[in-house]
C-alpha atoms as a PDB file:
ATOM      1  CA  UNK A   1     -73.763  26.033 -46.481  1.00  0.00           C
ATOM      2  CA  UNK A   2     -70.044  27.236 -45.463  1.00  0.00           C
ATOM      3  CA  UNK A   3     -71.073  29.429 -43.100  1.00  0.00           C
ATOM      4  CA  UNK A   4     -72.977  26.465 -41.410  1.00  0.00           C
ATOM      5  CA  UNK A   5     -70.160  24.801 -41.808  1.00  0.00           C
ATOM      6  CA  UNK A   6     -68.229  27.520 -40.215  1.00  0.00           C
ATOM      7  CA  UNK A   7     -70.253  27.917 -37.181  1.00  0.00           C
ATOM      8  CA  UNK A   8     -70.199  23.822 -36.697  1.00  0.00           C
ATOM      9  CA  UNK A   9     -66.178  23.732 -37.037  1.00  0.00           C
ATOM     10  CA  UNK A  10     -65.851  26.615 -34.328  1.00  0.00           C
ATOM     11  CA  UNK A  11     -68.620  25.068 -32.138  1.00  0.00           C
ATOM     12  CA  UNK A  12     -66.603  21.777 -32.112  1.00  0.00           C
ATOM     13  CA  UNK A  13     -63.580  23.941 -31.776  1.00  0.00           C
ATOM     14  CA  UNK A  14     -65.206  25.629 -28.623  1.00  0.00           C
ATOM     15  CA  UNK A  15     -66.106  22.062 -27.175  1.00  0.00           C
ATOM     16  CA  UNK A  16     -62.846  20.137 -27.977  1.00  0.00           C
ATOM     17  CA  UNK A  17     -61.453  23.060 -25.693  1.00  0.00           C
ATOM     18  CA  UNK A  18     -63.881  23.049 -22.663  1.00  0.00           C
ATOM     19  CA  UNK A  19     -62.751  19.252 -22.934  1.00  0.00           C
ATOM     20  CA  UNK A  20     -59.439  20.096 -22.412  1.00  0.00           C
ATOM     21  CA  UNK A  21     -60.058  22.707 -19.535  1.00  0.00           C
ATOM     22  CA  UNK A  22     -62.136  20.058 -17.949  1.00  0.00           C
ATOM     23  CA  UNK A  23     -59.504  16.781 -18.174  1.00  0.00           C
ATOM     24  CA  UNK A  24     -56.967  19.580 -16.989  1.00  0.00           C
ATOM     25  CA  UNK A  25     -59.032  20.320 -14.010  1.00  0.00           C
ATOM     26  CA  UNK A  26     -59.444  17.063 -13.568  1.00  0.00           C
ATOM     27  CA  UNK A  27     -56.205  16.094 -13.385  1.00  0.00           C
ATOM     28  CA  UNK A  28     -55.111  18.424 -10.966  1.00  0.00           C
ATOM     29  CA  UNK A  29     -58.434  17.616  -8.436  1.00  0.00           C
ATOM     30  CA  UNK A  30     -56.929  13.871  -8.973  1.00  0.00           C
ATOM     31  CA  UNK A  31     -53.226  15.257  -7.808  1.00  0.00           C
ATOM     32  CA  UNK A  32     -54.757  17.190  -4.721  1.00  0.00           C
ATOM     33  CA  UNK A  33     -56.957  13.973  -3.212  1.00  0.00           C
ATOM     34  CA  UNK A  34     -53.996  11.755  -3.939  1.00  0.00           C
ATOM     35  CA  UNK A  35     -51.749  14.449  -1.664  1.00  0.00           C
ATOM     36  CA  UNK A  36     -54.235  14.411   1.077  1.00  0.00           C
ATOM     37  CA  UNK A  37     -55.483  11.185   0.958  1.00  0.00           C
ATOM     38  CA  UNK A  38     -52.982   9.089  -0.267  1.00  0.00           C
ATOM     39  CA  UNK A  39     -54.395   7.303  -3.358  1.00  0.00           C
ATOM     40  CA  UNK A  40     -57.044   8.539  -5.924  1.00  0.00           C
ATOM     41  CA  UNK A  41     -59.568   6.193  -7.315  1.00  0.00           C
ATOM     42  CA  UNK A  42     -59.174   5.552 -11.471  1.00  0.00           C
ATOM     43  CA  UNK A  43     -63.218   5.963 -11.555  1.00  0.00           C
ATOM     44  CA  UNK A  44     -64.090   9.406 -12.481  1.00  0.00           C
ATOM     45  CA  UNK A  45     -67.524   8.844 -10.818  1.00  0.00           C
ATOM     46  CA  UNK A  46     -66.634   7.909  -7.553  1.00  0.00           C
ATOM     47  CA  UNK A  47     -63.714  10.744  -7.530  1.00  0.00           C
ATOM     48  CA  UNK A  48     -66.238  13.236  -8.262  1.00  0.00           C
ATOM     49  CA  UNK A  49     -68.075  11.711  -5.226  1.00  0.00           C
ATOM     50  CA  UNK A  50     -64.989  12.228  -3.440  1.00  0.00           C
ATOM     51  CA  UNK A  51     -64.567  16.128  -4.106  1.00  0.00           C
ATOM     52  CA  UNK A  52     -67.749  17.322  -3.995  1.00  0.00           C
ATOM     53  CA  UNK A  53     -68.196  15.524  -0.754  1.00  0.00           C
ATOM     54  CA  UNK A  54     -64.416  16.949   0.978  1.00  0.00           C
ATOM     55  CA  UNK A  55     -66.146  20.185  -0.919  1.00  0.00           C
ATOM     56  CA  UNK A  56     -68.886  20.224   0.864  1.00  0.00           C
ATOM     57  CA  UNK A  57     -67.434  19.212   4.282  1.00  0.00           C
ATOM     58  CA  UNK A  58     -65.491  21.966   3.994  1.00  0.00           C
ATOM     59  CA  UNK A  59     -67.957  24.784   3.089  1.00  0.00           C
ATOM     60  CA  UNK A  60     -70.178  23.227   6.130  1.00  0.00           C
ATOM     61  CA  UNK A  61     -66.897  24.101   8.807  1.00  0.00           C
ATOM     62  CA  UNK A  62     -66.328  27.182   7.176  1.00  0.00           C
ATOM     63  CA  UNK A  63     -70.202  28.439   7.698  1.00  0.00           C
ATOM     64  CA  UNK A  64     -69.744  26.873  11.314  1.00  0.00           C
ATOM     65  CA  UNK A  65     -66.642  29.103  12.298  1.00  0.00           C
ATOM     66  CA  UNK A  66     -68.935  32.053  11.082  1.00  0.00           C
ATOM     67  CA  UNK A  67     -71.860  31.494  12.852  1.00  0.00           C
ATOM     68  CA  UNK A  68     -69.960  31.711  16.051  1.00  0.00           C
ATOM     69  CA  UNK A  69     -68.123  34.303  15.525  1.00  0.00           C
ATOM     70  CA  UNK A  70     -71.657  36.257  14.890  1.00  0.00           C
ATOM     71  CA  UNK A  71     -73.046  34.733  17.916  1.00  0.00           C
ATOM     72  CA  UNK A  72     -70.415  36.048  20.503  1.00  0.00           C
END
């Protein structure tokens, strides 16, 4: 049973961690919308909403300025 045990404390270790990373990098999306916005929301759902969509906008310009540059 204690190596069970041993394997169940490091996977909790392991995911207590990826926790941290992931409050971390949410904190510092948080700090970048409230720079270029102005405010962030306190809802993580609807700041998620909020990156993935400036995300998104700004892989969609990015593939735009390519495709011209191909097509000249």
């Amino acid at each position: 049973m204690s190596r069970i045990d041993e394997e169940s404390r490091g996977a909790e270790l392991r995911l207590a961690e990826s926790r941290r990373q992931a409050e971390e990098r949410l904190a510092r999306v948080r700090t970048a919308i409230q720079t270029e916005v102005g405010f962030a929301p306190r809802k993580k759902p609807l700041l998620l909403l909020l990156a993935a969509g400036a995300g998104g906008l700004a892989l969609a310009l990015r593939g735009r300025k390519r495709r011209r540059k191909l097509g000249k």
